[in-house]
C-alpha atoms as a PDB file:
ATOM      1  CA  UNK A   1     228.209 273.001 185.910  1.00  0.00           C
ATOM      2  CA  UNK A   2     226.671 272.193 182.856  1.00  0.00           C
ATOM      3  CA  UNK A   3     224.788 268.325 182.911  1.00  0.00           C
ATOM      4  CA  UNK A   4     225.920 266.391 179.932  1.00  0.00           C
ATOM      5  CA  UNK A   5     223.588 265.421 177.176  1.00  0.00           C
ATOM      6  CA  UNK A   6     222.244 261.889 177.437  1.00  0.00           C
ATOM      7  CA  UNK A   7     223.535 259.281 174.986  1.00  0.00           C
ATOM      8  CA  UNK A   8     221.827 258.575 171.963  1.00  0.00           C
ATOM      9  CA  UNK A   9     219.951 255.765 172.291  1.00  0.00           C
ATOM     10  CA  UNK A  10     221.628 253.078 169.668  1.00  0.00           C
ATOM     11  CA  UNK A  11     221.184 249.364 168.658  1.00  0.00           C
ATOM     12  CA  UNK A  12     222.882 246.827 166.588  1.00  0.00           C
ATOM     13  CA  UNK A  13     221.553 243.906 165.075  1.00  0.00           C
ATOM     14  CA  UNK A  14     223.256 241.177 162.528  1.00  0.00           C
ATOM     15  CA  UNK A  15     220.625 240.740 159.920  1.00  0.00           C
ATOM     16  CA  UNK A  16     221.415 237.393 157.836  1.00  0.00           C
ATOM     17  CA  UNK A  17     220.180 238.097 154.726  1.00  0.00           C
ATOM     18  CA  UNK A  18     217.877 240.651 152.354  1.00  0.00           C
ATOM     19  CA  UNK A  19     214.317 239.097 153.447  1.00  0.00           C
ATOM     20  CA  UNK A  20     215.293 240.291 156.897  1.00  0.00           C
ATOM     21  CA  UNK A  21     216.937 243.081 155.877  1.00  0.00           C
ATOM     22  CA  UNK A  22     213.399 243.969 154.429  1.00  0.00           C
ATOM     23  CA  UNK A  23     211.114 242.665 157.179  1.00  0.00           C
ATOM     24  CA  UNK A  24     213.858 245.131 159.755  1.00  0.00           C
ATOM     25  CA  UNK A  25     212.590 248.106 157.449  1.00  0.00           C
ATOM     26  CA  UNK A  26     208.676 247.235 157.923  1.00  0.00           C
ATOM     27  CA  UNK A  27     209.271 246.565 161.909  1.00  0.00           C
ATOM     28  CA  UNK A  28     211.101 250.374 161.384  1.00  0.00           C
ATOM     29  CA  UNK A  29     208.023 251.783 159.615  1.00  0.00           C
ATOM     30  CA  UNK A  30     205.902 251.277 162.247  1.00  0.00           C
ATOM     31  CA  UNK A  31     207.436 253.999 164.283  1.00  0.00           C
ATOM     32  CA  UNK A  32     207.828 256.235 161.515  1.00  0.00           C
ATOM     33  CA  UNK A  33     205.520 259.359 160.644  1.00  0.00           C
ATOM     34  CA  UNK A  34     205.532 262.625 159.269  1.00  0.00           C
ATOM     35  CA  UNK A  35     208.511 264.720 159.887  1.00  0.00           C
ATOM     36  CA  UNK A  36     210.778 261.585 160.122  1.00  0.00           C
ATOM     37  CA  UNK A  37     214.396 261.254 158.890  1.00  0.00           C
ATOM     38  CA  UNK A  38     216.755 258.318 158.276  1.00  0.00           C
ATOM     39  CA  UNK A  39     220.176 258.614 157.495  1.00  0.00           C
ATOM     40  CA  UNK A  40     221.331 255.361 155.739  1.00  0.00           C
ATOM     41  CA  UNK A  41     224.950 254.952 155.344  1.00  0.00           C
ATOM     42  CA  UNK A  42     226.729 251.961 154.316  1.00  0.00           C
ATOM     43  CA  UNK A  43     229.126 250.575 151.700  1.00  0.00           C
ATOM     44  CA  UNK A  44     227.967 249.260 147.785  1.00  0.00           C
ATOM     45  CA  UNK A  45     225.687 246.594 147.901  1.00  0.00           C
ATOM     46  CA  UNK A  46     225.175 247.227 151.974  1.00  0.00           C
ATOM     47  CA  UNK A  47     221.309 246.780 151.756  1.00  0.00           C
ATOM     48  CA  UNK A  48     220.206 250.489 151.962  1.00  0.00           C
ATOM     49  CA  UNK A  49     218.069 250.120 149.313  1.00  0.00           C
ATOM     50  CA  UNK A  50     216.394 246.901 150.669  1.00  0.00           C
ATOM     51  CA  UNK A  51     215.747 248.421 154.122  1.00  0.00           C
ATOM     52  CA  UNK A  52     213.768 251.361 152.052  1.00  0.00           C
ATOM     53  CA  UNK A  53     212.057 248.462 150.106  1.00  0.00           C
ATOM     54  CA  UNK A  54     210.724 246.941 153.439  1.00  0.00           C
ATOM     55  CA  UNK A  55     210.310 250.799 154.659  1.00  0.00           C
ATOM     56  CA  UNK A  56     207.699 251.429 151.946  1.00  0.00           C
ATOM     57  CA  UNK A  57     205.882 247.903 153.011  1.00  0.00           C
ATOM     58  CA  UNK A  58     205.146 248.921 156.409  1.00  0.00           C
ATOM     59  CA  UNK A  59     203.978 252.308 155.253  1.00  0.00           C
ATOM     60  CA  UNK A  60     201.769 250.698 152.387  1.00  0.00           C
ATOM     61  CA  UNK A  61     203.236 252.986 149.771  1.00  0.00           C
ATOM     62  CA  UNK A  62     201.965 252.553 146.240  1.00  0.00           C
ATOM     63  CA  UNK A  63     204.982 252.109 143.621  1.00  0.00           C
ATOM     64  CA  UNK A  64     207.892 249.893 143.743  1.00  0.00           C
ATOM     65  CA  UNK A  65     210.698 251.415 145.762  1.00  0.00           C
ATOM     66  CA  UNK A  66     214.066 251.095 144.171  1.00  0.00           C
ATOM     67  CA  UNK A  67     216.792 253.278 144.365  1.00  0.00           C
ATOM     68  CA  UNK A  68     216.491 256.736 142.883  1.00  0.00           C
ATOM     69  CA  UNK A  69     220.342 256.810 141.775  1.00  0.00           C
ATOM     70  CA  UNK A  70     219.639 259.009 138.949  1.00  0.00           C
ATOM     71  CA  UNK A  71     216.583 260.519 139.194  1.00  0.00           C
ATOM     72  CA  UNK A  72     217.839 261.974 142.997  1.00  0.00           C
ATOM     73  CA  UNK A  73     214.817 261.366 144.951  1.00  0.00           C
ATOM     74  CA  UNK A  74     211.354 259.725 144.343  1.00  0.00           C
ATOM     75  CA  UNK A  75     207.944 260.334 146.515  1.00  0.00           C
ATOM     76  CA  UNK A  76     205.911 257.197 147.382  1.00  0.00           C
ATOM     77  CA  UNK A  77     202.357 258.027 148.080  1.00  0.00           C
ATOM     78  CA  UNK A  78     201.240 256.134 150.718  1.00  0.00           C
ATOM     79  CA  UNK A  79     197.423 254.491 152.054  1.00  0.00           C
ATOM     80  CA  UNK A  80     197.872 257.071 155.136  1.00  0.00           C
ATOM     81  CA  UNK A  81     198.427 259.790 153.364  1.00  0.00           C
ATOM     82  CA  UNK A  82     202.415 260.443 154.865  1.00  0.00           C
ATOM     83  CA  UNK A  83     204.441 259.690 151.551  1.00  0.00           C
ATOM     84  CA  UNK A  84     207.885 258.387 151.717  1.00  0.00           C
ATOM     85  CA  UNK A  85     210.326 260.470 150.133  1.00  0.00           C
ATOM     86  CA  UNK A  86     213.539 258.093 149.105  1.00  0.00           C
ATOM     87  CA  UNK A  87     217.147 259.684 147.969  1.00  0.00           C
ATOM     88  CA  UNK A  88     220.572 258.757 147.106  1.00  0.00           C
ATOM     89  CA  UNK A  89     222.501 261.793 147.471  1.00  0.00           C
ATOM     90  CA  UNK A  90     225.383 259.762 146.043  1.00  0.00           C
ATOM     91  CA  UNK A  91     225.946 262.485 143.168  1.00  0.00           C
ATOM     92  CA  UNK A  92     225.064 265.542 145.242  1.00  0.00           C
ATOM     93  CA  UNK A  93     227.954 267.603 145.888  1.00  0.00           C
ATOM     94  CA  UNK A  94     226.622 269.330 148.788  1.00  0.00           C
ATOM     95  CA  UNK A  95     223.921 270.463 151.372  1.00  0.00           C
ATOM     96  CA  UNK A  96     223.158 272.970 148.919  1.00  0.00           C
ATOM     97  CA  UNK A  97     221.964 270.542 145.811  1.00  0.00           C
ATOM     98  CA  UNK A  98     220.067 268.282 148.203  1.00  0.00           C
ATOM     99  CA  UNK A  99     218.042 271.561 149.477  1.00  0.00           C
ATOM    100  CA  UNK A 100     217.731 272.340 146.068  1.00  0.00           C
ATOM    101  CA  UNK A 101     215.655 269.037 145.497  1.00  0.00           C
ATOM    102  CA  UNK A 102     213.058 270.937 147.961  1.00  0.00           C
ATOM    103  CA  UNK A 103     212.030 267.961 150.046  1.00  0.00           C
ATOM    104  CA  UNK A 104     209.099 268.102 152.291  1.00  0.00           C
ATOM    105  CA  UNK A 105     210.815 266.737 155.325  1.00  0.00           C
ATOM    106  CA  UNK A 106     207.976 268.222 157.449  1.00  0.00           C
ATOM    107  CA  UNK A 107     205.140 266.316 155.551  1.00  0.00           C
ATOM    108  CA  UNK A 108     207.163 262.957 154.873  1.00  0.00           C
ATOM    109  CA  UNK A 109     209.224 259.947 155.840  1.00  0.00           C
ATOM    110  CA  UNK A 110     212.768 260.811 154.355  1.00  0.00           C
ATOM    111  CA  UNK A 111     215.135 258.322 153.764  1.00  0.00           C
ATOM    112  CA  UNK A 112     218.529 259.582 152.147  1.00  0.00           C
ATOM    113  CA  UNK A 113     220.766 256.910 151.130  1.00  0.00           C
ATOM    114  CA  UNK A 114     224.717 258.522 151.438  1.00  0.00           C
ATOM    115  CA  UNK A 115     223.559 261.123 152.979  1.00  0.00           C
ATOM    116  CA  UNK A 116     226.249 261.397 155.906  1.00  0.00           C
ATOM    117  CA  UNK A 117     227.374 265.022 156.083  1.00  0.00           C
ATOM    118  CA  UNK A 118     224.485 266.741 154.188  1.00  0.00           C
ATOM    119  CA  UNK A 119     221.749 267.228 156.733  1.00  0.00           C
ATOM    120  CA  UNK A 120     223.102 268.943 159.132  1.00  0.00           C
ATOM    121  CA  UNK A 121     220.431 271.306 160.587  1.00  0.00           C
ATOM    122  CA  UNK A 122     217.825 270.172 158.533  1.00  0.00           C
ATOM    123  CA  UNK A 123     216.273 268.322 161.580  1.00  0.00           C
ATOM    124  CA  UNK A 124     216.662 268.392 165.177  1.00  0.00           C
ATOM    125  CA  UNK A 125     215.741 264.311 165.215  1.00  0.00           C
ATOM    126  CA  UNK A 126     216.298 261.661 163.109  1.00  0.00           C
ATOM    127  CA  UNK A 127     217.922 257.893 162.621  1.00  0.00           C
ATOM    128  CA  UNK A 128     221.219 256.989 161.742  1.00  0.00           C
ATOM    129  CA  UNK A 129     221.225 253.819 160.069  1.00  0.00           C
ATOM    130  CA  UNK A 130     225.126 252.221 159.871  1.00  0.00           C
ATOM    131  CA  UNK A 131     224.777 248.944 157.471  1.00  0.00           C
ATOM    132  CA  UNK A 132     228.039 247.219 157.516  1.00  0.00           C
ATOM    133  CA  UNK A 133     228.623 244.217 155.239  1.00  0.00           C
ATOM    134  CA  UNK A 134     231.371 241.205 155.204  1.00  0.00           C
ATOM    135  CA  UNK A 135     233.868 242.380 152.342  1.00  0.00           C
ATOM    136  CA  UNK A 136     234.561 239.028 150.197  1.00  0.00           C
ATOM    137  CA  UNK A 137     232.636 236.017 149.803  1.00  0.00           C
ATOM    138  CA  UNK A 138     231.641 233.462 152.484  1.00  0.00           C
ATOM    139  CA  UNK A 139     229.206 234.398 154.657  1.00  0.00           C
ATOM    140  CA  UNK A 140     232.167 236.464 157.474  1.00  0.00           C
ATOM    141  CA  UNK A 141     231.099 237.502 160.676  1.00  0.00           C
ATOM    142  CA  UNK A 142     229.891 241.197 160.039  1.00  0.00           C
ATOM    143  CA  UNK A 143     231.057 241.888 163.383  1.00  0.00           C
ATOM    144  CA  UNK A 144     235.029 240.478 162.922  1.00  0.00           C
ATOM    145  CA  UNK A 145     234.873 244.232 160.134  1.00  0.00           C
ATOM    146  CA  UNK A 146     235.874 247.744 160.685  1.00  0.00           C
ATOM    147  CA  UNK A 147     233.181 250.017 159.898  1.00  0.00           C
ATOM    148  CA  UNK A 148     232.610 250.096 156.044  1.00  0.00           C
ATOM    149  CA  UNK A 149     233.344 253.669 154.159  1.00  0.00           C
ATOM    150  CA  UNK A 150     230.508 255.139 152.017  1.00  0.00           C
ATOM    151  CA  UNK A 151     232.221 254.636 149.027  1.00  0.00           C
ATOM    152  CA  UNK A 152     231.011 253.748 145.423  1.00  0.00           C
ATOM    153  CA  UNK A 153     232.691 253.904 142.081  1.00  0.00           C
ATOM    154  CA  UNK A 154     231.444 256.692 139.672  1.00  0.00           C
ATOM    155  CA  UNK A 155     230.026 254.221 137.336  1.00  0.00           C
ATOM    156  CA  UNK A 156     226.443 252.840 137.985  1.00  0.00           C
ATOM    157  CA  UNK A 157     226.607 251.309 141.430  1.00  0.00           C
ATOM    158  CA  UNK A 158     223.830 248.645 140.556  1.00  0.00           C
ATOM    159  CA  UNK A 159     222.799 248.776 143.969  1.00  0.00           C
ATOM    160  CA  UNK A 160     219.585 246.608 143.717  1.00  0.00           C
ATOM    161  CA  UNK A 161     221.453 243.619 142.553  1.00  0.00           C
ATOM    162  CA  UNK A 162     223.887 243.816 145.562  1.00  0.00           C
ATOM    163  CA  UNK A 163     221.429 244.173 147.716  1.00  0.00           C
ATOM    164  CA  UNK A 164     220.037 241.166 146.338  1.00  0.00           C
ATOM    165  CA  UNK A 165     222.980 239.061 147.923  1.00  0.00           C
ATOM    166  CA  UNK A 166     222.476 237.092 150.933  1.00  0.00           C
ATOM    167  CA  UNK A 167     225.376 238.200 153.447  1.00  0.00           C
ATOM    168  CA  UNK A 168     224.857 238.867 156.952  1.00  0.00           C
ATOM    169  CA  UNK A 169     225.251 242.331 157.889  1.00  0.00           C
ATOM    170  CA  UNK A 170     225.139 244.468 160.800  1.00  0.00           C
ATOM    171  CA  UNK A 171     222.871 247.298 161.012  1.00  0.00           C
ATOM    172  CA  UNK A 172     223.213 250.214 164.050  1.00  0.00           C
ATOM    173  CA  UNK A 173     220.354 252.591 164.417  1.00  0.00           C
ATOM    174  CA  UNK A 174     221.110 255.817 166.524  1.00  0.00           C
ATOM    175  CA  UNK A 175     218.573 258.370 167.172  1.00  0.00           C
ATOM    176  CA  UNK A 176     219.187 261.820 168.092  1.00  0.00           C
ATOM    177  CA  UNK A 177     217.189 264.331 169.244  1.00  0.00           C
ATOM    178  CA  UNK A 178     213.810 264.769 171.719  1.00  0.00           C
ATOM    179  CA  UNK A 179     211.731 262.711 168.540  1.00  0.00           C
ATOM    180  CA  UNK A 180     213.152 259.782 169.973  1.00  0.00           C
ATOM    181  CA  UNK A 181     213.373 260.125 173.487  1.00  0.00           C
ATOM    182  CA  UNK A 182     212.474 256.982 174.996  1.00  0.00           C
ATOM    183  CA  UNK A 183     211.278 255.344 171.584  1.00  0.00           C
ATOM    184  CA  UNK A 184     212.254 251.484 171.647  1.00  0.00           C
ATOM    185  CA  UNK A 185     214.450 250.903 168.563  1.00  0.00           C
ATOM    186  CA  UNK A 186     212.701 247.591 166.713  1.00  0.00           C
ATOM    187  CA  UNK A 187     215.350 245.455 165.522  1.00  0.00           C
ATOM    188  CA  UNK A 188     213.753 242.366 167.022  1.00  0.00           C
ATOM    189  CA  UNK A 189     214.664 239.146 169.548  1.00  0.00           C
ATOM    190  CA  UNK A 190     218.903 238.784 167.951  1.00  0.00           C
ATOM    191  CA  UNK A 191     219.095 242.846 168.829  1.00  0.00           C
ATOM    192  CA  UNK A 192     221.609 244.319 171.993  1.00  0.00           C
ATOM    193  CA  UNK A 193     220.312 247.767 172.341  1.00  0.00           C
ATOM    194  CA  UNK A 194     223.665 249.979 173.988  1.00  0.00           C
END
């Protein structure tokens, strides 16, 4: 009889607005290193980009980080010498175009904004970051919604200035893979880690 994988470790947090949104991604940077991946799905205007933002902070990268909707993916040098690599692979039509962008996933944080469905084999560890945001106006439980789609209108998403909008939402990190094997997932004291 075969023993059953363990379960990934996961986490969820309600974050209630961008400036935490941002300070989650520096608490996340501080476990991050070369070789790293993180998965960030979530609807328009979820806070993917923001996260990044706060990811570059704690990793002291040079450059402002915004999101790389039409350039694909943009390389942050950092103090440490581990650059962050940030992509929306909104446009990409496949696995193929985003291994066409030859990332150095070995050499560099990776963060790849829509990228659900794209990496599969291209690491045996990384983070799976769910942001799910109220739909409407007035501050709704993030926790009362179904899970959001990845879903964006072909026009220019203008995901910077949703991001900018102070909703609570809930974030779930799940990490796969031996990379994370007894890591602590740092989403801080309003966290329940299942």
């Amino acid at each position: 009889m075969t023993e059953a994988a363990p379960p990934a470790p996961s986490a969820t947090v309600v974050v209630p607005d961008s400036e935490a949104m941002e300070q989650l991604g520096r608490r996340l940077a501080g476990l991050l290193g070369a070789g790293d991946l993180l998965v960030l799905t979530g609807p328009l205007g979820a806070g993917k980009t923001t996260l990044t933002r706060g990811i570059g902070a704690g990793l002291h990268v040079r450059g402002q980080v915004a999101s790389p909707t039409f350039v694909l993916a943009r390389t942050h040098p950092s103090e440490s010498g581990v650059p962050l690599v940030h992509v929306d692979a909104y446009r990409l039509g496949g696995a193929g175009e985003l291994d066409d962008l030859d990332l150095d996933f070995d050499g560099s944080v990776v963060v790849v904004e829509w990228g659900a469905g794209l990496l599969d084999g291209v690491a045996d560890s990384w983070l799976d970051v769910v942001i799910d945001r109220p739909r409407g106006a007035g501050g709704a439980d993030p926790a009362d919604e179904a899970p959001a789609v990845d879903e964006a209108p072909a026009a220019d998403r203008g995901d910077d200035l949703l991001d900018a909008l102070d909703e609570p939402r809930r974030v779930t990190l799940t990490a796969h893979g031996p990379r994370w094997a007894g890591v602590e997932l740092p989403l801080g004291p309003s966290s329940g880690a299942s």
